[in-house]
PDB file of N, CA and C in Angstrom:
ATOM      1  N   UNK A   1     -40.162  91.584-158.261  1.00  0.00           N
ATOM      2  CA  UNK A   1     -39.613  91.133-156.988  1.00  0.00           C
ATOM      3  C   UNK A   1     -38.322  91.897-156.727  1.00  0.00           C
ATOM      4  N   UNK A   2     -37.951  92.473-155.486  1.00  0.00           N
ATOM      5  CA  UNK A   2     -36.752  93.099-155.127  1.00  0.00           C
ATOM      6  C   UNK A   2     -36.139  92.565-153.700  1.00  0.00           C
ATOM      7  N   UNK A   3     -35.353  93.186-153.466  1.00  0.00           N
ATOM      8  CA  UNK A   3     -34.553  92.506-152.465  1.00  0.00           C
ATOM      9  C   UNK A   3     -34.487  93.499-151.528  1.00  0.00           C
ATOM     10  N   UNK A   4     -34.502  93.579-150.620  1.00  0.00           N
ATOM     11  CA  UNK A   4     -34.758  94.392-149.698  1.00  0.00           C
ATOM     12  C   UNK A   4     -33.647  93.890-148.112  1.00  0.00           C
ATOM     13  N   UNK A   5     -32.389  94.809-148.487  1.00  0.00           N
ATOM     14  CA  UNK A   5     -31.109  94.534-147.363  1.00  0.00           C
ATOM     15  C   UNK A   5     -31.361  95.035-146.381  1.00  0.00           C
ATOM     16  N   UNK A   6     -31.051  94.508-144.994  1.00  0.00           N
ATOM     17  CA  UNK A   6     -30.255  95.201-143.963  1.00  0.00           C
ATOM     18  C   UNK A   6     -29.100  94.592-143.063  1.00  0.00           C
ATOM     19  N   UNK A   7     -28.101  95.450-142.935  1.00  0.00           N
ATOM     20  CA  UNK A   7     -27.242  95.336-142.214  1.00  0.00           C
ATOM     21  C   UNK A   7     -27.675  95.143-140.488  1.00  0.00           C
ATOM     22  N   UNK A   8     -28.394  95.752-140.370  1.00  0.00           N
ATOM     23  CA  UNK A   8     -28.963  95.899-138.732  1.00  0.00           C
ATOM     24  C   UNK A   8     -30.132  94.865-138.095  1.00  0.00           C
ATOM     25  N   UNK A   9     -29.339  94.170-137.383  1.00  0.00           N
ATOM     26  CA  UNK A   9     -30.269  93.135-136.476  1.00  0.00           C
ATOM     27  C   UNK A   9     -31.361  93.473-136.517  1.00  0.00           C
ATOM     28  N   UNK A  10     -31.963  94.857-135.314  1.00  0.00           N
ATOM     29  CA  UNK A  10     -32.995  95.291-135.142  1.00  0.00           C
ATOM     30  C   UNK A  10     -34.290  95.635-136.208  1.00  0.00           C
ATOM     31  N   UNK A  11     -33.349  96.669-137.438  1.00  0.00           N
ATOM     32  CA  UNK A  11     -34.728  96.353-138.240  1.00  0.00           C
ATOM     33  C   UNK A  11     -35.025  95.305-139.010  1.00  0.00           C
ATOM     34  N   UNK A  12     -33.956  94.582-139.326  1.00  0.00           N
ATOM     35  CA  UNK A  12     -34.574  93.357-140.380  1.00  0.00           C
ATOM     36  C   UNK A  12     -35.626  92.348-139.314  1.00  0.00           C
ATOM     37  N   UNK A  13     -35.510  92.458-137.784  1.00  0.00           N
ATOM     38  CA  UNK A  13     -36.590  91.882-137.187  1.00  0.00           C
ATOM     39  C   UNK A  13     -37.746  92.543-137.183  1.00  0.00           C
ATOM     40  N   UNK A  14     -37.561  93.947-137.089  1.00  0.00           N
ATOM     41  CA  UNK A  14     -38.613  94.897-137.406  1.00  0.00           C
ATOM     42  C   UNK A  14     -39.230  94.512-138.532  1.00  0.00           C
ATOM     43  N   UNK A  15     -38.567  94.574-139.521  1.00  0.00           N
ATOM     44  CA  UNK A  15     -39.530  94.409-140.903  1.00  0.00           C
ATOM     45  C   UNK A  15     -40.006  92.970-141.056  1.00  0.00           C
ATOM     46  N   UNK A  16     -39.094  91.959-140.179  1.00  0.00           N
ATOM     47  CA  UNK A  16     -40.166  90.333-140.386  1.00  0.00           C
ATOM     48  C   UNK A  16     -41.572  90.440-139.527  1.00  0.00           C
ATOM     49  N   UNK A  17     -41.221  91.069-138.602  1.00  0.00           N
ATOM     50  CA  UNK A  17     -42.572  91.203-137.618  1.00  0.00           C
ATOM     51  C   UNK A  17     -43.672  92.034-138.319  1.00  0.00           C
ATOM     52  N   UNK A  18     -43.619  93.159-139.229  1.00  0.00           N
ATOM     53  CA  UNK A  18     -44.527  93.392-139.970  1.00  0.00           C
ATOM     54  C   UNK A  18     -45.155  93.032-141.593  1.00  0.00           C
ATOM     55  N   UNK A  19     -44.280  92.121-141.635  1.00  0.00           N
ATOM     56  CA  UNK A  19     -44.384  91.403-142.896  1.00  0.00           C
ATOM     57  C   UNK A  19     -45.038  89.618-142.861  1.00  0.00           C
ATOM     58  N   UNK A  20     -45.931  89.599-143.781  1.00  0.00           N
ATOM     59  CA  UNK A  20     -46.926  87.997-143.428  1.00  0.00           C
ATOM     60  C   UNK A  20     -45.742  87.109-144.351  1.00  0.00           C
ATOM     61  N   UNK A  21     -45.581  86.325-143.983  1.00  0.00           N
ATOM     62  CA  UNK A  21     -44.619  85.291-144.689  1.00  0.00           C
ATOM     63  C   UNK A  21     -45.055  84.281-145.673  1.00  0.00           C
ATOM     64  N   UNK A  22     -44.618  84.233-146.756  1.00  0.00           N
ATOM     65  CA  UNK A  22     -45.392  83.164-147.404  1.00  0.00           C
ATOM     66  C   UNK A  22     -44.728  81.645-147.137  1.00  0.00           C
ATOM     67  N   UNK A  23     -45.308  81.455-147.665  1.00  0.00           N
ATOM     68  CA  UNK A  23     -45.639  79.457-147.532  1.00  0.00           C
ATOM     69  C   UNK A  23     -45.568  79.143-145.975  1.00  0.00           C
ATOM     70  N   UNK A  24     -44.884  78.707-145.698  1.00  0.00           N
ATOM     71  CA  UNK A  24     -45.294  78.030-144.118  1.00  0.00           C
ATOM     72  C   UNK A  24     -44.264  79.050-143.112  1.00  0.00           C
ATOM     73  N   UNK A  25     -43.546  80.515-143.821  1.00  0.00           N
ATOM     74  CA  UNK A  25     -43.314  81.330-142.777  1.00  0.00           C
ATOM     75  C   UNK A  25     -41.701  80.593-142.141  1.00  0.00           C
ATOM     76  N   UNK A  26     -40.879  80.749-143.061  1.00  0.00           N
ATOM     77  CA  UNK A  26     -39.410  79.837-143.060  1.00  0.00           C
ATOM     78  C   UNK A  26     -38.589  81.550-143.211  1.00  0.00           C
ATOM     79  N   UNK A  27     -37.750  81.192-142.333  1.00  0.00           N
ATOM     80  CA  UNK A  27     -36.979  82.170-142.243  1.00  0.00           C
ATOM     81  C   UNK A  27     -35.381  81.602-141.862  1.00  0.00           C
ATOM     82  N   UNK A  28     -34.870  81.517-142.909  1.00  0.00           N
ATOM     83  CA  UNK A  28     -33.352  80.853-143.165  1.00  0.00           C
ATOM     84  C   UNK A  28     -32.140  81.786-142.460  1.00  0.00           C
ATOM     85  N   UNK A  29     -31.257  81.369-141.893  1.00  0.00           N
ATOM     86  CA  UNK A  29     -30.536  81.732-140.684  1.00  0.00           C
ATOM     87  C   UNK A  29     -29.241  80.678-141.277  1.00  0.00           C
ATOM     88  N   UNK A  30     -28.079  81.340-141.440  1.00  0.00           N
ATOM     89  CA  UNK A  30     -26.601  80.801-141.377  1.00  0.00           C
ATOM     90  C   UNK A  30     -25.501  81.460-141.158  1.00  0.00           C
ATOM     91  N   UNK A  31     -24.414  81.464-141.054  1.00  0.00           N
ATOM     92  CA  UNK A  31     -23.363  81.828-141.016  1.00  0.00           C
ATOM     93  C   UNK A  31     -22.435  81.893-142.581  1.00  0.00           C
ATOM     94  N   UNK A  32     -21.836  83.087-143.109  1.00  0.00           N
ATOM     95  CA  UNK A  32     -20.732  82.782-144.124  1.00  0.00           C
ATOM     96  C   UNK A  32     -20.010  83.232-143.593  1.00  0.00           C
ATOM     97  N   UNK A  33     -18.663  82.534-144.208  1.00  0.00           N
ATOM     98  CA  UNK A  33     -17.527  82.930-143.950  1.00  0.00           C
ATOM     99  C   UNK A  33     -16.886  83.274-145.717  1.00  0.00           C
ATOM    100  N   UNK A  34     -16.377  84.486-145.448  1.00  0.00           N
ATOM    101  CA  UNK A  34     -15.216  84.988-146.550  1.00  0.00           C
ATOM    102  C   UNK A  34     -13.528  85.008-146.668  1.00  0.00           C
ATOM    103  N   UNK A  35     -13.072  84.535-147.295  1.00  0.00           N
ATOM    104  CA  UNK A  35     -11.833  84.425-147.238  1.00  0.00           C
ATOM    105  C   UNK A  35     -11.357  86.020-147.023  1.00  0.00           C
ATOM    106  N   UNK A  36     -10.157  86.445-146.197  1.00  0.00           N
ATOM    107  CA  UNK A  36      -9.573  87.848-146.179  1.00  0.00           C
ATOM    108  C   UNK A  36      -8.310  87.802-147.220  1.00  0.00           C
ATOM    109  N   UNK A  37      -8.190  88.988-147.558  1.00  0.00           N
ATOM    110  CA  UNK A  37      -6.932  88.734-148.596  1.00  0.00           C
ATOM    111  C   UNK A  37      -5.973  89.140-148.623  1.00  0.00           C
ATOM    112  N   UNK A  38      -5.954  89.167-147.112  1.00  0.00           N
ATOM    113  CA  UNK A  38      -4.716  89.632-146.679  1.00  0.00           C
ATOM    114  C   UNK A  38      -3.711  88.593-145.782  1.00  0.00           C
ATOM    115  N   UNK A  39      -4.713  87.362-145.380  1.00  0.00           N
ATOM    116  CA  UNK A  39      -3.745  85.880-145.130  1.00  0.00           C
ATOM    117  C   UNK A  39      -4.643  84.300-145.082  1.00  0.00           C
ATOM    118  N   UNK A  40      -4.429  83.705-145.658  1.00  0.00           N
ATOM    119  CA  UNK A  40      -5.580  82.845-145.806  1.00  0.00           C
ATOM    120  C   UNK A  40      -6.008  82.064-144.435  1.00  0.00           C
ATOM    121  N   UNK A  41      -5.354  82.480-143.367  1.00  0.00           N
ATOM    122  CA  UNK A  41      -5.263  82.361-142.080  1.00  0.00           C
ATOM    123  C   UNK A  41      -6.972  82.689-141.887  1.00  0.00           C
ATOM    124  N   UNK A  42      -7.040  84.073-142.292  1.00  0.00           N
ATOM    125  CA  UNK A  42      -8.143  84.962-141.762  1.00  0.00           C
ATOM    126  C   UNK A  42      -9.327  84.570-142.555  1.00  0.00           C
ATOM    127  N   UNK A  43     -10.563  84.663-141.848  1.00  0.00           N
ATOM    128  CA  UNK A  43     -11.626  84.633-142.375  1.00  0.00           C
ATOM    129  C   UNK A  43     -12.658  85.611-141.902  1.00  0.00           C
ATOM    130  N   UNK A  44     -13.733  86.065-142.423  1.00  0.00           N
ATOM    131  CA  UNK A  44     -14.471  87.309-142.367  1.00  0.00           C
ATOM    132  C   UNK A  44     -15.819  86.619-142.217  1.00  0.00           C
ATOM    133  N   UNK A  45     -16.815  86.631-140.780  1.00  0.00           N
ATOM    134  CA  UNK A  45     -17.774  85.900-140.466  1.00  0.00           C
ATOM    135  C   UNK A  45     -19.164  86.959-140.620  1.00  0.00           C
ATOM    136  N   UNK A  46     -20.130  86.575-141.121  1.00  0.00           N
ATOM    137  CA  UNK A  46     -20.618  87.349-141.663  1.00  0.00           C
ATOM    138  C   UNK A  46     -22.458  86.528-141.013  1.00  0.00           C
ATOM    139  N   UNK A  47     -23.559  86.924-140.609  1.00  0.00           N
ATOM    140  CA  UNK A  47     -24.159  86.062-140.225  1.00  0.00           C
ATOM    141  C   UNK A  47     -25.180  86.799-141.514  1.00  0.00           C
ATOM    142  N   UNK A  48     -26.324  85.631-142.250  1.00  0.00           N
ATOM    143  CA  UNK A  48     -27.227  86.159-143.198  1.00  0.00           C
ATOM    144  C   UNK A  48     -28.577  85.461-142.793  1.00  0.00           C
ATOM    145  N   UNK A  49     -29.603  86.147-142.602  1.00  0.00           N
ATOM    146  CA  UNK A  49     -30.785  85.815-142.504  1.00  0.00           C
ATOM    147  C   UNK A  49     -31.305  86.372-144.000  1.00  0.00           C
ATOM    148  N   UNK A  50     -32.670  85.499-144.461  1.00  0.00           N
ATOM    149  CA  UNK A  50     -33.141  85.813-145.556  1.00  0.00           C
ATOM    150  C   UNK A  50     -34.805  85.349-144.831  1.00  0.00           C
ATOM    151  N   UNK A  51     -35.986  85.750-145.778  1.00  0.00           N
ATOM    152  CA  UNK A  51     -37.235  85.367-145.505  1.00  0.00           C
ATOM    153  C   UNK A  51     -38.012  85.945-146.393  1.00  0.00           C
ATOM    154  N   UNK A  52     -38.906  85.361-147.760  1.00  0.00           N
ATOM    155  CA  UNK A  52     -39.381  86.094-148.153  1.00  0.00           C
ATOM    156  C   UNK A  52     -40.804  86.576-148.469  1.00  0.00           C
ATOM    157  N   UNK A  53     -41.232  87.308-148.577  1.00  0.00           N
ATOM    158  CA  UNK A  53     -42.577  88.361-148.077  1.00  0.00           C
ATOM    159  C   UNK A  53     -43.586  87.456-149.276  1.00  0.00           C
ATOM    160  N   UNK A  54     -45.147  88.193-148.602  1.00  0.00           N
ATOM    161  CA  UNK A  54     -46.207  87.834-149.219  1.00  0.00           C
ATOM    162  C   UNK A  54     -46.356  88.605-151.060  1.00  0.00           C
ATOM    163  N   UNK A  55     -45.367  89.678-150.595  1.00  0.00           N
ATOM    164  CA  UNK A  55     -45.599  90.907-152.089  1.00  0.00           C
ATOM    165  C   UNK A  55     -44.365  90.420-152.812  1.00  0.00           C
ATOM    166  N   UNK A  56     -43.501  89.190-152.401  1.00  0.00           N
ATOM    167  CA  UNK A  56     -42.482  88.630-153.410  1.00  0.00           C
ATOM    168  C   UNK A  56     -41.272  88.969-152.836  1.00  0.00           C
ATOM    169  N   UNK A  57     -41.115  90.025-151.993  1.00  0.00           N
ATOM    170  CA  UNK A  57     -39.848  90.804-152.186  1.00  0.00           C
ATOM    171  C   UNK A  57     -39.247  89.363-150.583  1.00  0.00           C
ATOM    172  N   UNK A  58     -37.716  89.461-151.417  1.00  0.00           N
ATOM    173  CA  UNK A  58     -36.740  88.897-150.495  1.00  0.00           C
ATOM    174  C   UNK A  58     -35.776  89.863-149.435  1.00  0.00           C
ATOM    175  N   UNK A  59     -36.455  89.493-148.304  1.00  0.00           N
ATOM    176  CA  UNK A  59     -35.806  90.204-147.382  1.00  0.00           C
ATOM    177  C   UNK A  59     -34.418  89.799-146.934  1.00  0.00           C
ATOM    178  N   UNK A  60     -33.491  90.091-146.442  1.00  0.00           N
ATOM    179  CA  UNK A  60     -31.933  89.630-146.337  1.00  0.00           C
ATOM    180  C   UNK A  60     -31.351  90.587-145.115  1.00  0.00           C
ATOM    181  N   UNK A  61     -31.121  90.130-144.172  1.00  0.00           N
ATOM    182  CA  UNK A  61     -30.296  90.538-143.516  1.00  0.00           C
ATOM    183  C   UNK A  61     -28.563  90.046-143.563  1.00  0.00           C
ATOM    184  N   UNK A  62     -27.544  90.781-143.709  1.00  0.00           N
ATOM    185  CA  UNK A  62     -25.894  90.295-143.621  1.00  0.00           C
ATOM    186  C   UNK A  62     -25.310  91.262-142.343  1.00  0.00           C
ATOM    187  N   UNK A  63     -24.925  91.081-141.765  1.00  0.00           N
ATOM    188  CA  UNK A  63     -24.469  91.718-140.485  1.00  0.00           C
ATOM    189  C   UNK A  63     -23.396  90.600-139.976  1.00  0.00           C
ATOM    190  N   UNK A  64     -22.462  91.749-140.612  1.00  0.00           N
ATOM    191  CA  UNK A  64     -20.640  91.496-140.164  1.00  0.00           C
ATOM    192  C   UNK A  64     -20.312  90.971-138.728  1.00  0.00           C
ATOM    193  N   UNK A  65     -19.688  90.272-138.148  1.00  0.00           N
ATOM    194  CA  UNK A  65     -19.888  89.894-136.829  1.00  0.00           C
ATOM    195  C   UNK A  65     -18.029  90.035-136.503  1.00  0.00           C
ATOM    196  N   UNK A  66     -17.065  89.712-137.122  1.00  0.00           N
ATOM    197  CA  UNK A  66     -15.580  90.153-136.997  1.00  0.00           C
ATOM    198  C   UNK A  66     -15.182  88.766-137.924  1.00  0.00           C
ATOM    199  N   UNK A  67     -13.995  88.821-137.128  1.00  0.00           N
ATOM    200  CA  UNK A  67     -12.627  88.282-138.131  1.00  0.00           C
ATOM    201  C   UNK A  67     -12.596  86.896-137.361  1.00  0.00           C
ATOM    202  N   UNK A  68     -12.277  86.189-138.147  1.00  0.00           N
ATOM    203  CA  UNK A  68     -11.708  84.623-137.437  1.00  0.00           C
ATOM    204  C   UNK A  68     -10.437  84.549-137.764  1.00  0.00           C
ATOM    205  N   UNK A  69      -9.272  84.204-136.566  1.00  0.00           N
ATOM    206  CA  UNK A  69      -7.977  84.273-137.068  1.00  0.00           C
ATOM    207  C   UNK A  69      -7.457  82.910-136.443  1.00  0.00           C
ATOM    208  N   UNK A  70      -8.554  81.696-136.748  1.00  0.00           N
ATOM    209  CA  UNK A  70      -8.122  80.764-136.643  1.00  0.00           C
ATOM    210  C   UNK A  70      -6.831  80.213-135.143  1.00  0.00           C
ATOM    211  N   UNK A  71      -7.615  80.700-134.050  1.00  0.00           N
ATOM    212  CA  UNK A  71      -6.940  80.696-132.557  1.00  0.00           C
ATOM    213  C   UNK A  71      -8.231  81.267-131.576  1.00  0.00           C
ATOM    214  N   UNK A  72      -8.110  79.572-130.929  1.00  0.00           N
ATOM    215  CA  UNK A  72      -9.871  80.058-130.485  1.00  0.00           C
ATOM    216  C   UNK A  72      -9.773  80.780-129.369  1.00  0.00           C
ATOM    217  N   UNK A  73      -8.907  81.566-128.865  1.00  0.00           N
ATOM    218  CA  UNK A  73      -9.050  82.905-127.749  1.00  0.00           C
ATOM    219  C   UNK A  73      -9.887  84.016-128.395  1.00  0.00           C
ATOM    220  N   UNK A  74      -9.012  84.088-129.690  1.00  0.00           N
ATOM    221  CA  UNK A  74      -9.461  84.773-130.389  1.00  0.00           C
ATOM    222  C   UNK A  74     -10.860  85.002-131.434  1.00  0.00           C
ATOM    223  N   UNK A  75     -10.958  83.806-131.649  1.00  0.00           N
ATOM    224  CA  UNK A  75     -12.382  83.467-132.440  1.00  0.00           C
ATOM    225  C   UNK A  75     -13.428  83.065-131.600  1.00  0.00           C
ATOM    226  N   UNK A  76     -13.482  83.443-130.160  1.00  0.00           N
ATOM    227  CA  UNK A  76     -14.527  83.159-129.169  1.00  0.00           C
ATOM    228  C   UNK A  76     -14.854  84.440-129.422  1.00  0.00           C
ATOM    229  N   UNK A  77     -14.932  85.903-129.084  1.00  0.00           N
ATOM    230  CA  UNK A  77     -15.994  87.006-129.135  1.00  0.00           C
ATOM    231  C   UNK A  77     -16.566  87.190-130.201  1.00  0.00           C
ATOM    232  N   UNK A  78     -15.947  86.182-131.230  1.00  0.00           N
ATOM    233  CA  UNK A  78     -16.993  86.488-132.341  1.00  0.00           C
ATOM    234  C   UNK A  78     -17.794  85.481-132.857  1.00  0.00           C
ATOM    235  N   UNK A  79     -17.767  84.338-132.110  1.00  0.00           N
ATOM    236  CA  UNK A  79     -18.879  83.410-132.601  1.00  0.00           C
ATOM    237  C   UNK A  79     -19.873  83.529-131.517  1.00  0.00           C
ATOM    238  N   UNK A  80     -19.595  84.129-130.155  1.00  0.00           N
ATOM    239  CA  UNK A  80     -20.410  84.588-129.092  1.00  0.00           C
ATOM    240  C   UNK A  80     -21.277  85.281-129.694  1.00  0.00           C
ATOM    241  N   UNK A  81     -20.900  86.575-130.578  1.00  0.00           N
ATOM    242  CA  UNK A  81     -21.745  87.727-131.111  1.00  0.00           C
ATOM    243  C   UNK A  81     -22.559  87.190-132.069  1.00  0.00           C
ATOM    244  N   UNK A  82     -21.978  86.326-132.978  1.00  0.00           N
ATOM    245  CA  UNK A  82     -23.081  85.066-134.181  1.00  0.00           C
ATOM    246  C   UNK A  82     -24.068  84.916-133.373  1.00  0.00           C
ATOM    247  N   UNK A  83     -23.809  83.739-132.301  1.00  0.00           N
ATOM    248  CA  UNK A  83     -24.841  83.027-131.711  1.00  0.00           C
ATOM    249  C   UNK A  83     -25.842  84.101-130.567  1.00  0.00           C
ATOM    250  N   UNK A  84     -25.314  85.254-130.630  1.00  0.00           N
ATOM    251  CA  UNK A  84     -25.992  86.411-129.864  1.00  0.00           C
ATOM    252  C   UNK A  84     -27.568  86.545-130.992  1.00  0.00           C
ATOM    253  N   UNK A  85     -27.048  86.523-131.931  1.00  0.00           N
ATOM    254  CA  UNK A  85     -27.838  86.783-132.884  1.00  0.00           C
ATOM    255  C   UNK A  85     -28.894  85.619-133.499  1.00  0.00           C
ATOM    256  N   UNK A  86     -28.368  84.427-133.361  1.00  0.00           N
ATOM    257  CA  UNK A  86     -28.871  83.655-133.745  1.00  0.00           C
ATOM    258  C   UNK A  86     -30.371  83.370-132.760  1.00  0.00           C
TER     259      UNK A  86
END
């Protein structure tokens, strides 16, 4: 079994659309957030899809979405771009 990344929206939909899904075809969708270490203010939003294939392999999408700096002027274009995705 391997893991099989992408950073890019487009193909990790590419590769679910040609891939048969096992068990009932669940494809897990969340948001992480990472602490920055440069002020604990900041956080690093990160959106991860996972789903995994009929041949075993776990597919994973992580695609960076920006910074949360905890001031929602500021943390609006980037939960816009999350939920763009979602």
């Amino acid at each position: 079994m391997a893991t099989v990344q992408f950073n890019q929206v487009d193909e990790f939909l590419a590769e679910l659309k040609a891939q048969t899904l096992e068990g009932e075809g669940i494809c897990r969708l969340t948001n992480l957030y990472k602490n920055s270490g440069l002020s604990p203010m900041l956080r690093h939003m990160v959106v991860v899809a996972t789903f995994k294939a009929t041949d075993g392999d776990i597919v994973r999408l992580d695609r960076f979405v920006g910074t949360l700096w905890s001031h929602e002027s500021q943390d609006k274009p980037v939960l816009d771009k999350a939920q763009e995705i979602h």
